[in-house]
N, C-alpha and C. Protein backbone atom coordinates (compact mmCIF):
# COMPACT_ATOMS: atom_id res chain seq x y z
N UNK A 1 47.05 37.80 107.37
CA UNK A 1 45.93 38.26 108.17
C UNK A 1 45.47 37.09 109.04
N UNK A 2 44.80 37.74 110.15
CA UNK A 2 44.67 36.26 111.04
C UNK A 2 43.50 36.74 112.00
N UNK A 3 42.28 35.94 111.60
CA UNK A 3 40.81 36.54 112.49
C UNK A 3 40.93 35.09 113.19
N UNK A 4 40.82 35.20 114.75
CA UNK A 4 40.68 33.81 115.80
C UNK A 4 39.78 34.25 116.37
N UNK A 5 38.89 33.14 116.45
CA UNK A 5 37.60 33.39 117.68
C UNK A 5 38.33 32.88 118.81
N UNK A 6 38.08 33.78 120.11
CA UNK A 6 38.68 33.69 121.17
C UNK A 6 37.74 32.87 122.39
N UNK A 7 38.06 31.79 123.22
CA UNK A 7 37.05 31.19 123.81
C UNK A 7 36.89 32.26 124.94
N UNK A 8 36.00 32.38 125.50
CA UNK A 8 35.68 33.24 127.12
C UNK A 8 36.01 32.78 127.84
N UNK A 9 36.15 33.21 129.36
CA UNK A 9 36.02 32.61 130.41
C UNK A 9 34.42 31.80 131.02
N UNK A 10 34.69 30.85 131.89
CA UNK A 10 33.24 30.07 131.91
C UNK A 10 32.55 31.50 132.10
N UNK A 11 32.84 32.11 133.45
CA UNK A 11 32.17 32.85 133.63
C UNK A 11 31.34 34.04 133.36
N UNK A 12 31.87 34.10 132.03
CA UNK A 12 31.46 35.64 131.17
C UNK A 12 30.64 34.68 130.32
N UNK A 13 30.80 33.44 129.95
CA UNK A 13 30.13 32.56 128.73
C UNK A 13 28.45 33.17 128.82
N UNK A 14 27.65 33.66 129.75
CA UNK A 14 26.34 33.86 129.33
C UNK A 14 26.18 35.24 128.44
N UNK A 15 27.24 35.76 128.54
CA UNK A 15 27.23 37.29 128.29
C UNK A 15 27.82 37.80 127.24
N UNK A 16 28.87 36.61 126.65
CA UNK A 16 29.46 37.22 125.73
C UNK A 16 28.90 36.40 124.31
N UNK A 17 28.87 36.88 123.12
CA UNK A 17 28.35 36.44 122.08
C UNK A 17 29.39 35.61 121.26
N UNK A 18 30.42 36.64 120.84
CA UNK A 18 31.17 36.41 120.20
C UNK A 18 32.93 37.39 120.67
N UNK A 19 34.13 36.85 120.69
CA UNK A 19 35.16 36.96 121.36
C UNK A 19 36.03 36.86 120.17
N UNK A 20 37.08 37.79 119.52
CA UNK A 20 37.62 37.57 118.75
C UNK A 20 39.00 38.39 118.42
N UNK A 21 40.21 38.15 117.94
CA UNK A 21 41.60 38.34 117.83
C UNK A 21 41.39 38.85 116.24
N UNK A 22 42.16 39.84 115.97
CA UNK A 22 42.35 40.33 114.86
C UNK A 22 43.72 40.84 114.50
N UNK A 23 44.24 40.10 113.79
CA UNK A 23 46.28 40.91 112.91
C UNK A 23 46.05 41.05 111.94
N UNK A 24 46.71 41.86 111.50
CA UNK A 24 47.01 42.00 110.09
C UNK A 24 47.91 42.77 110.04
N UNK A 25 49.15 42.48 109.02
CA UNK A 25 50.30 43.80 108.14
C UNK A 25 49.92 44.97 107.54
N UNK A 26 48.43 44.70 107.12
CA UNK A 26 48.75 46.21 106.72
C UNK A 26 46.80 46.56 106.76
N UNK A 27 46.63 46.79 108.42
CA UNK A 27 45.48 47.15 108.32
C UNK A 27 44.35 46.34 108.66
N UNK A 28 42.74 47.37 108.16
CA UNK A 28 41.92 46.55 108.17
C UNK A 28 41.72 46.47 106.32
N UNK A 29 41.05 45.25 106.00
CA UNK A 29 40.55 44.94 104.90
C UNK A 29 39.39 46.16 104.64
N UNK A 30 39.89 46.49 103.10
CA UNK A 30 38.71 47.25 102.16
C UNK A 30 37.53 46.39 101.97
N UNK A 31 36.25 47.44 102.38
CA UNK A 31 35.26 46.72 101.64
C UNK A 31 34.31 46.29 102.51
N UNK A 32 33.15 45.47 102.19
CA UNK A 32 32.08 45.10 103.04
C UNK A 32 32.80 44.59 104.92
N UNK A 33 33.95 43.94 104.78
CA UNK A 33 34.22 43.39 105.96
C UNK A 33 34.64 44.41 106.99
N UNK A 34 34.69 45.85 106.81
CA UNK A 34 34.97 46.46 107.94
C UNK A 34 33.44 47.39 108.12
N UNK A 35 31.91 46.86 107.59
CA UNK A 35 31.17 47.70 108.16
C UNK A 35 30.98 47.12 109.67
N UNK A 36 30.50 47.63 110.39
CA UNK A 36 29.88 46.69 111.58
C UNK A 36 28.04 47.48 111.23
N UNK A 37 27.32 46.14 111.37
CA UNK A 37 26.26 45.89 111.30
C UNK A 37 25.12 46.20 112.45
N UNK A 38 24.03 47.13 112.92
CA UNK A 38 23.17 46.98 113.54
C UNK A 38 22.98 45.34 113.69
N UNK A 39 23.12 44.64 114.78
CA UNK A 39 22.65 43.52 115.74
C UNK A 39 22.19 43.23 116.89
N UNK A 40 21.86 44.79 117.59
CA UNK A 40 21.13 44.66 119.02
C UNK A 40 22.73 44.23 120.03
N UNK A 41 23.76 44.30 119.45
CA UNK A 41 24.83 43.80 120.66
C UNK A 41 25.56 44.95 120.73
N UNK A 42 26.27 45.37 122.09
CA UNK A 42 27.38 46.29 122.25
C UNK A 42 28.35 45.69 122.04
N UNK A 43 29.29 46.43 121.77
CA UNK A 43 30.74 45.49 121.21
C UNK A 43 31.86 45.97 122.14
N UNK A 44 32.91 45.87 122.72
CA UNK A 44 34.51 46.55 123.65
C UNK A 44 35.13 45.75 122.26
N UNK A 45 35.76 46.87 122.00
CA UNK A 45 36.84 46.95 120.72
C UNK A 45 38.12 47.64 121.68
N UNK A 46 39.87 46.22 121.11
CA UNK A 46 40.97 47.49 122.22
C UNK A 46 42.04 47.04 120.81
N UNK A 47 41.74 48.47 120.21
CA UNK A 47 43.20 48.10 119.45
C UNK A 47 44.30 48.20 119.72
N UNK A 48 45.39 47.56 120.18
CA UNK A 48 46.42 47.45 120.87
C UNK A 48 47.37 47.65 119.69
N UNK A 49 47.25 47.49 118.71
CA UNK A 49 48.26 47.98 117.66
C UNK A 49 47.58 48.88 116.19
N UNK A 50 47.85 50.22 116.34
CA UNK A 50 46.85 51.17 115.48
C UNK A 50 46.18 51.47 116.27
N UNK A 51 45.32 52.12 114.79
CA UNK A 51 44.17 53.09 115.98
C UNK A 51 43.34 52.92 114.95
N UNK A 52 41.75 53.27 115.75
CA UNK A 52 40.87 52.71 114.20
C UNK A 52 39.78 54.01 114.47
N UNK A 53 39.37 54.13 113.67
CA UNK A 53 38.45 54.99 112.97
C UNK A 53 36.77 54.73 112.38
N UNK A 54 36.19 55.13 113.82
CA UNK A 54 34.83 54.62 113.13
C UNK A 54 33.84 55.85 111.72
N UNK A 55 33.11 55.54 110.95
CA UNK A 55 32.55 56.32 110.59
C UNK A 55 30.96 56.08 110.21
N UNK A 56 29.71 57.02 110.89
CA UNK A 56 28.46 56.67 111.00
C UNK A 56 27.92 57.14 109.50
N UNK A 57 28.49 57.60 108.52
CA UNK A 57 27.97 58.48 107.62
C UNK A 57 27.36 59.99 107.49
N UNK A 58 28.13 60.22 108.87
CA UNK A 58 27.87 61.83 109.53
C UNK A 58 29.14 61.99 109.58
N UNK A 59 29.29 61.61 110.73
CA UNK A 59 30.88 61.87 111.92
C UNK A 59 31.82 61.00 111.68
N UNK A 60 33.12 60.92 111.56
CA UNK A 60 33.93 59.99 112.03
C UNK A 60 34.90 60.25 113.30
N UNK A 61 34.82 59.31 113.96
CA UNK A 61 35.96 59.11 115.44
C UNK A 61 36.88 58.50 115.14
N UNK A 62 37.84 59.28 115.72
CA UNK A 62 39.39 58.36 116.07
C UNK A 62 38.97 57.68 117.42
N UNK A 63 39.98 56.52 117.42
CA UNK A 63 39.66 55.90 118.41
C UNK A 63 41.44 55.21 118.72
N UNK A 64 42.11 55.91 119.96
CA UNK A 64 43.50 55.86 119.56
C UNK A 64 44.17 54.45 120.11
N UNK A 65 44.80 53.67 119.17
CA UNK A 65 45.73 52.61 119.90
C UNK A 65 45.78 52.65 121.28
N UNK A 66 45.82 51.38 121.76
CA UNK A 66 45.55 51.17 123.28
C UNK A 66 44.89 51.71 124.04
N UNK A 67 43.71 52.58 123.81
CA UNK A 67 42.09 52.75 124.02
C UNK A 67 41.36 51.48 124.42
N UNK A 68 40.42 51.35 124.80
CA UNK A 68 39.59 50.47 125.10
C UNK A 68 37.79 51.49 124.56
N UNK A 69 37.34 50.51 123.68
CA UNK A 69 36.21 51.67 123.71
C UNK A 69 35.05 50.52 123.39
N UNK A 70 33.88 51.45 123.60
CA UNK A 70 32.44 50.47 123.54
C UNK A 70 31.75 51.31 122.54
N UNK A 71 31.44 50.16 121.73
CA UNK A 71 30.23 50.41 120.38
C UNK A 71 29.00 50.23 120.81
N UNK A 72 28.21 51.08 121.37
CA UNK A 72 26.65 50.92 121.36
C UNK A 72 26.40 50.54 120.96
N UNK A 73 24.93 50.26 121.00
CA UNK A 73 23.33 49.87 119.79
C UNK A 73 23.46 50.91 118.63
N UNK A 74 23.45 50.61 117.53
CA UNK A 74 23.04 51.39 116.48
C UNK A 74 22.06 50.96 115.57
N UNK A 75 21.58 51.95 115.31
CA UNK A 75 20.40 51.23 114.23
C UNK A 75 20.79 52.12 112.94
N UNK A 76 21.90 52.17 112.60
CA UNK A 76 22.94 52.59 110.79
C UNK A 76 23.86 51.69 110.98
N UNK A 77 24.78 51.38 110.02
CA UNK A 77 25.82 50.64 109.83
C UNK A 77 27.08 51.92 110.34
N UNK A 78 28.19 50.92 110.66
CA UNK A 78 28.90 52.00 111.02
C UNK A 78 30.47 51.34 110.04
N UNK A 79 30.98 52.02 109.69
CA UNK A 79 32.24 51.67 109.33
C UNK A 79 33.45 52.41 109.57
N UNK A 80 34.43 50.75 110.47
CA UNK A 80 35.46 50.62 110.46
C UNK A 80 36.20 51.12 109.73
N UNK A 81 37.47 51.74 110.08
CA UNK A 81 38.92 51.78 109.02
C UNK A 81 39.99 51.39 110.43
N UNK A 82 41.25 51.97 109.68
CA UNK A 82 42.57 52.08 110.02
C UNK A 82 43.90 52.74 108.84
N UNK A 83 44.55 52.78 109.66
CA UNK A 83 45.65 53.14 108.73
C UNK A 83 46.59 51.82 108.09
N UNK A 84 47.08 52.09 106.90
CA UNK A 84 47.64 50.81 106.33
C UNK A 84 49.11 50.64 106.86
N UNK A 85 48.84 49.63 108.00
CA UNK A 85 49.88 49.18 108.78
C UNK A 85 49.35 48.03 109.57
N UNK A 86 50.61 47.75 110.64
CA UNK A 86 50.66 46.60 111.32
C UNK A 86 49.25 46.92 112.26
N UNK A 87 48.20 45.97 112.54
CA UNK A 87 46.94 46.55 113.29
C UNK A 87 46.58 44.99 113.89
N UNK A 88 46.40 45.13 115.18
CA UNK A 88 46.22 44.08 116.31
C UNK A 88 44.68 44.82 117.19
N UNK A 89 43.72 43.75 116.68
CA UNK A 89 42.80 44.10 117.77
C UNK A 89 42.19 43.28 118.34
N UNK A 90 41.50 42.97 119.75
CA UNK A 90 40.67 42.85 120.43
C UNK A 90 39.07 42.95 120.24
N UNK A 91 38.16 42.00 120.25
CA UNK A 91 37.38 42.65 120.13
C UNK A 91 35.99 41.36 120.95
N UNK A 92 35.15 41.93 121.47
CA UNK A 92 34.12 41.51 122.26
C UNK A 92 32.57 41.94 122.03
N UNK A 93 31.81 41.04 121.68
CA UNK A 93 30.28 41.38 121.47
C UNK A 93 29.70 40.64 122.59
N UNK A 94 29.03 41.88 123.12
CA UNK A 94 28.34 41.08 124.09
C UNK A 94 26.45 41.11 123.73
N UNK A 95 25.80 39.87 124.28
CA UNK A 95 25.30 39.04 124.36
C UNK A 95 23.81 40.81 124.34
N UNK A 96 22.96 40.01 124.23
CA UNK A 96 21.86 41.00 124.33
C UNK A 96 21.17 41.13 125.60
N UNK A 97 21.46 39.89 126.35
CA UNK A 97 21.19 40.55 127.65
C UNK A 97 22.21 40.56 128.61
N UNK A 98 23.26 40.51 127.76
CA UNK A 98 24.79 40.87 128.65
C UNK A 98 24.99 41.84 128.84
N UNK A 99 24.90 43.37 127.81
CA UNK A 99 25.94 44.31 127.92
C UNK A 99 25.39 45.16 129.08
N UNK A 100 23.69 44.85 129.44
CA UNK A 100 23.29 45.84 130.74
C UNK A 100 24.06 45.29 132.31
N UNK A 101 24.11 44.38 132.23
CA UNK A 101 25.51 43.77 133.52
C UNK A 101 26.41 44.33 133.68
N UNK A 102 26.81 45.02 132.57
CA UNK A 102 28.63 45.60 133.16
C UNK A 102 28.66 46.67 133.43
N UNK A 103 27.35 47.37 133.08
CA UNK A 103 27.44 49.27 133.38
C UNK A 103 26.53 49.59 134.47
N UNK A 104 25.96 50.52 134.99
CA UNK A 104 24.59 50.77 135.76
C UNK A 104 24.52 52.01 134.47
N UNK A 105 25.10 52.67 133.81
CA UNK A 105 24.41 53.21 132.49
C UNK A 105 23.24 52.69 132.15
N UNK A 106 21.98 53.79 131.78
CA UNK A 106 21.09 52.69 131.06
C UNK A 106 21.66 52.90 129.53
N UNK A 107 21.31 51.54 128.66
CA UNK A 107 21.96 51.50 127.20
C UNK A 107 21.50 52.25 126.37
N UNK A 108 20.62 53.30 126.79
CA UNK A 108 19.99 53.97 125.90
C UNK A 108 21.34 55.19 125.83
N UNK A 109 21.93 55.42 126.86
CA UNK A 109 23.12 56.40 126.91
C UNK A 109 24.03 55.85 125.52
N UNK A 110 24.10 54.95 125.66
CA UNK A 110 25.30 54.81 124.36
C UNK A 110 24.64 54.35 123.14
N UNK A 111 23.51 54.73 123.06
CA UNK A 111 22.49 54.10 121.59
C UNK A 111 23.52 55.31 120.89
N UNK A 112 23.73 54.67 119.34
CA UNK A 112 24.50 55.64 118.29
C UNK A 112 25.77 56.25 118.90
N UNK A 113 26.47 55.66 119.75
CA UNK A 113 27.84 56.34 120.09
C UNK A 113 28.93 55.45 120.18
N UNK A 114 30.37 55.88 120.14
CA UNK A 114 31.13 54.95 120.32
C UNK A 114 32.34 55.45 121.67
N UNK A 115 32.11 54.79 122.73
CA UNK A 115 32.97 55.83 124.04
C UNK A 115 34.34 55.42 124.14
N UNK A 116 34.61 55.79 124.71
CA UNK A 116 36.28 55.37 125.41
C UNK A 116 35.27 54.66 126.96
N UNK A 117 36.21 53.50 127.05
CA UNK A 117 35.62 52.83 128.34
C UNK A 117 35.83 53.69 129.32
N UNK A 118 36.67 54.70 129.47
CA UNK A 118 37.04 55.21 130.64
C UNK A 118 36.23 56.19 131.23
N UNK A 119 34.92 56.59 129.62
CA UNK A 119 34.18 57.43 130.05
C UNK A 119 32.96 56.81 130.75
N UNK A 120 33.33 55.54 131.42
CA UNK A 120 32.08 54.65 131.55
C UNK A 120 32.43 54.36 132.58
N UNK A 121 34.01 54.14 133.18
CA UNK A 121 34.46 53.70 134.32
C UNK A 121 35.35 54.27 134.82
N UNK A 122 35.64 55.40 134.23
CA UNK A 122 37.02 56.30 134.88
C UNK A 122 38.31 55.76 135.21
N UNK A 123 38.62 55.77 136.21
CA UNK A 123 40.22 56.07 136.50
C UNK A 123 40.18 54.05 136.56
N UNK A 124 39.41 53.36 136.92
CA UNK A 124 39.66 51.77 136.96
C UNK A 124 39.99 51.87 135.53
N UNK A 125 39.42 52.58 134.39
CA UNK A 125 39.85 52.28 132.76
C UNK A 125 41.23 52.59 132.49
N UNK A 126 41.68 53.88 133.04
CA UNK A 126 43.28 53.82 132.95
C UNK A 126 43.98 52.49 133.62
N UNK A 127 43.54 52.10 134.41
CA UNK A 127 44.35 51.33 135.10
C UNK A 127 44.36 49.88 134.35
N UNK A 128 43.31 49.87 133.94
CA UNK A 128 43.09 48.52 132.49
C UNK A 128 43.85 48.77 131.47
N UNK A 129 43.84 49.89 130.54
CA UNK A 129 44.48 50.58 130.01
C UNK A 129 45.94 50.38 130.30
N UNK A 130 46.37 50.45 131.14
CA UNK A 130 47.66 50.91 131.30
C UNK A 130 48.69 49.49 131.38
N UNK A 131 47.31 48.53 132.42
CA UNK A 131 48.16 46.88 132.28
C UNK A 131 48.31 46.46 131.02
N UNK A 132 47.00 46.93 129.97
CA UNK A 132 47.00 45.81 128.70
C UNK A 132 48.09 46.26 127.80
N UNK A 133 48.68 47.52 128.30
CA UNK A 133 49.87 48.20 127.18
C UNK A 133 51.43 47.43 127.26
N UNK A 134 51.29 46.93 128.79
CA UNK A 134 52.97 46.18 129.55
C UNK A 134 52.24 45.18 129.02
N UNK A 135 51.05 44.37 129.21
CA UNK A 135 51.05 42.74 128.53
C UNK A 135 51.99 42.14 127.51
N UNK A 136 52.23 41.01 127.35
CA UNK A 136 53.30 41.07 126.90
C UNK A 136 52.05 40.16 125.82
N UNK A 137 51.96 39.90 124.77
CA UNK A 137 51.07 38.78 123.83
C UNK A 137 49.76 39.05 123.71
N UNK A 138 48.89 39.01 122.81
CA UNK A 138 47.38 38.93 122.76
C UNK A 138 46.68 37.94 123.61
N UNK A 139 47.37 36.92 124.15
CA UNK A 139 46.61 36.30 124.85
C UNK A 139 45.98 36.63 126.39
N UNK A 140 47.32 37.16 126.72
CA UNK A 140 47.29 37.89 128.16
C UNK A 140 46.56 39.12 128.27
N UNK A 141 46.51 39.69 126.64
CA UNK A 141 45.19 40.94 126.52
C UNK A 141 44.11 40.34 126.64
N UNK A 142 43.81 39.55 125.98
CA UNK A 142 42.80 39.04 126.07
C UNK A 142 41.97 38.68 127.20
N UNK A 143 43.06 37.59 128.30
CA UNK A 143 42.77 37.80 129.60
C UNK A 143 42.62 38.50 130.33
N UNK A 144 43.58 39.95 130.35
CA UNK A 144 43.35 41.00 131.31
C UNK A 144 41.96 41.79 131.22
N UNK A 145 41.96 41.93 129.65
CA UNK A 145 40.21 42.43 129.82
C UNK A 145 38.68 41.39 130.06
N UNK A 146 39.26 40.32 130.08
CA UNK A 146 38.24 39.26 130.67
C UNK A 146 38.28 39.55 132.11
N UNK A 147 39.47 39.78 132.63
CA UNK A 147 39.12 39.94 134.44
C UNK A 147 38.68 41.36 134.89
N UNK A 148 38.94 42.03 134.04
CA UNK A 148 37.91 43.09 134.04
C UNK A 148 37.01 43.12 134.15
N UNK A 149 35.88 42.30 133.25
CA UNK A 149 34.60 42.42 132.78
C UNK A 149 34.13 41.37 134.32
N UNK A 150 34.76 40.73 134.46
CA UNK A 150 34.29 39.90 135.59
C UNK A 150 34.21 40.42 136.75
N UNK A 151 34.98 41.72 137.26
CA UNK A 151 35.15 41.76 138.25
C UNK A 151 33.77 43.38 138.32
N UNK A 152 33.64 43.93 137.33
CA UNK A 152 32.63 44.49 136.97
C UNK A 152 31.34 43.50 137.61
N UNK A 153 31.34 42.44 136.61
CA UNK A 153 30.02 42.24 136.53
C UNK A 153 29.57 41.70 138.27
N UNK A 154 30.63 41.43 138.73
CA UNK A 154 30.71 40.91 140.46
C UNK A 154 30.05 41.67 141.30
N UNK A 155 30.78 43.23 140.85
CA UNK A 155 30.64 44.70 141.33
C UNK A 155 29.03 44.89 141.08
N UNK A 156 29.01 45.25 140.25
CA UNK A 156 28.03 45.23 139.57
C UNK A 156 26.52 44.48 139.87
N UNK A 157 26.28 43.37 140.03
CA UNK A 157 25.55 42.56 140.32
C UNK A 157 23.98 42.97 139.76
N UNK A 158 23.77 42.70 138.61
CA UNK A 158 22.75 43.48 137.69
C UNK A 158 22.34 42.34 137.06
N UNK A 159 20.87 41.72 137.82
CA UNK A 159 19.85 41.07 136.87
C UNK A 159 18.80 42.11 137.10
N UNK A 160 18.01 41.69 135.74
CA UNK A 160 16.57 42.07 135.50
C UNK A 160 16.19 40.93 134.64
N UNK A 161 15.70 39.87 135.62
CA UNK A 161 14.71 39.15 135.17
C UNK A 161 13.36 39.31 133.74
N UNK A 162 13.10 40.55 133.89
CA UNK A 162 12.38 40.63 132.72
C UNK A 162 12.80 40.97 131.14
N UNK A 163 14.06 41.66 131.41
CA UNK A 163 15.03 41.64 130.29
C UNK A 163 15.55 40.55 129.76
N UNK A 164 15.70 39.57 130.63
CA UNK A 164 16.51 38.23 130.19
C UNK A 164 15.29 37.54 130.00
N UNK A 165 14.08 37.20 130.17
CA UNK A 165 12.96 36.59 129.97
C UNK A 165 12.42 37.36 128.30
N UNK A 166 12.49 38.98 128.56
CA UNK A 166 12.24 39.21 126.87
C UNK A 166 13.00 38.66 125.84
N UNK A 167 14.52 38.58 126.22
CA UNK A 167 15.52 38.63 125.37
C UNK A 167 15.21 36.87 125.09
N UNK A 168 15.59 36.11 125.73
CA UNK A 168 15.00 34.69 125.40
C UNK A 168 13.99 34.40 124.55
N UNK A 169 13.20 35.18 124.49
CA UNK A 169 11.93 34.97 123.89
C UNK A 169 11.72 35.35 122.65
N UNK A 170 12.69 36.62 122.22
CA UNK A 170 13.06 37.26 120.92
C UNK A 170 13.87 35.97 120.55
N UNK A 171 14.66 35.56 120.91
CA UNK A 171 15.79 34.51 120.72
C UNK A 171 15.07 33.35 120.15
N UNK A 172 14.32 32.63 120.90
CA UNK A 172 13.57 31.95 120.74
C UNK A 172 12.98 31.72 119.70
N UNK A 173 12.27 32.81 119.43
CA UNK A 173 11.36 33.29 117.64
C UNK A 173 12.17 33.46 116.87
N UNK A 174 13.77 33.84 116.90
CA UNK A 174 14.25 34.48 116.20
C UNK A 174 13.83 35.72 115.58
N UNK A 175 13.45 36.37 116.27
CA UNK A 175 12.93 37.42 116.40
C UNK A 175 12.00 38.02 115.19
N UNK A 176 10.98 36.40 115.12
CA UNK A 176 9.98 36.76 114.28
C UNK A 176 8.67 37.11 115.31
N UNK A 177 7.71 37.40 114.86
CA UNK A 177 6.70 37.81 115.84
C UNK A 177 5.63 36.31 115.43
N UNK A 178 4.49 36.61 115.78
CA UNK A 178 3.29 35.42 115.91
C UNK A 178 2.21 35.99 115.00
């Protein structure tokens, strides 16, 4: 099994939290390590080998190999699976006052959901989609969806000063109050 934190590009560095590579032979690990946790961050999960399976304690989603998909805000735990096999993923948390930069969605749309990117960006998501499948290595996945997110956030061009002034300030306290 092999978890690598992945460095960013400079340019995504304000936005992204945490960047990370995931293998394994046979799967994801049983047990506490595949819940994902309420943390206020959206996550782009691309499993490039398998397919993974979220479950809220209601619903569960497939989410199919070489998908690209985004984990909202949740306020339940959600848990991960897969099938017990070879499983390669991708995976990106972005920053709390990152993930409103890459969409004009407001984030309240994806509070408690988990999408296919494509339902967020359409036919540019196939076309992401479709390079990261010919990539040849995780590294070059890795990159191709970094120039993605960049060329988004270019597009895009989304401050709100008062969001990034709250979010600092939660940060700051650690999001104790006074």
């Amino acid at each position: 099994m092999l978890l690598k934190l992945l460095n960013p590009k400079p340019r995504l560095l304000p936005y992204i939290d945490k960047f990370w590579l995931f293998e394994s032979s046979c799967g994801l690990p049983s047990g506490d390590s595949r819940v994902i946790v309420p943390n206020g961050r959206v996550k782009i999960i691309y499993p490039y080998i398998n397919s993974l399976s979220t479950f809220d304690g209601r619903v569960q989603n497939d989410h199919q190999e070489l998908d690209v998909f985004v984990v909202g805000l949740w306020t339940e735990p959600v848990v991960l699976s897969s099938k017990s096999q070879i499983t390669g993923t991708i995976g990106i948390e972005l920053s709390p006052a990152g993930a409103y930069r890459f969409t004009r969605l407001p984030l309240s749309d994806l509070k408690g959901r988990v999408v296919s990117l494509r339902d967020i960006y359409g036919s540019r998501a196939d076309e992401l989609t479709d390079k990261l499948a010919n990539a040849d290595g995780h590294q070059r996945k890795a990159d191709l969806l970094q120039d993605f997110l960049i060329e988004v956030l270019e597009e895009t061009l989304r401050e709100n000063l008062i969001v990034d002034y709250t979010v600092a300030q939660i940060q700051k306290a650690r999001g104790q109050s006074k």
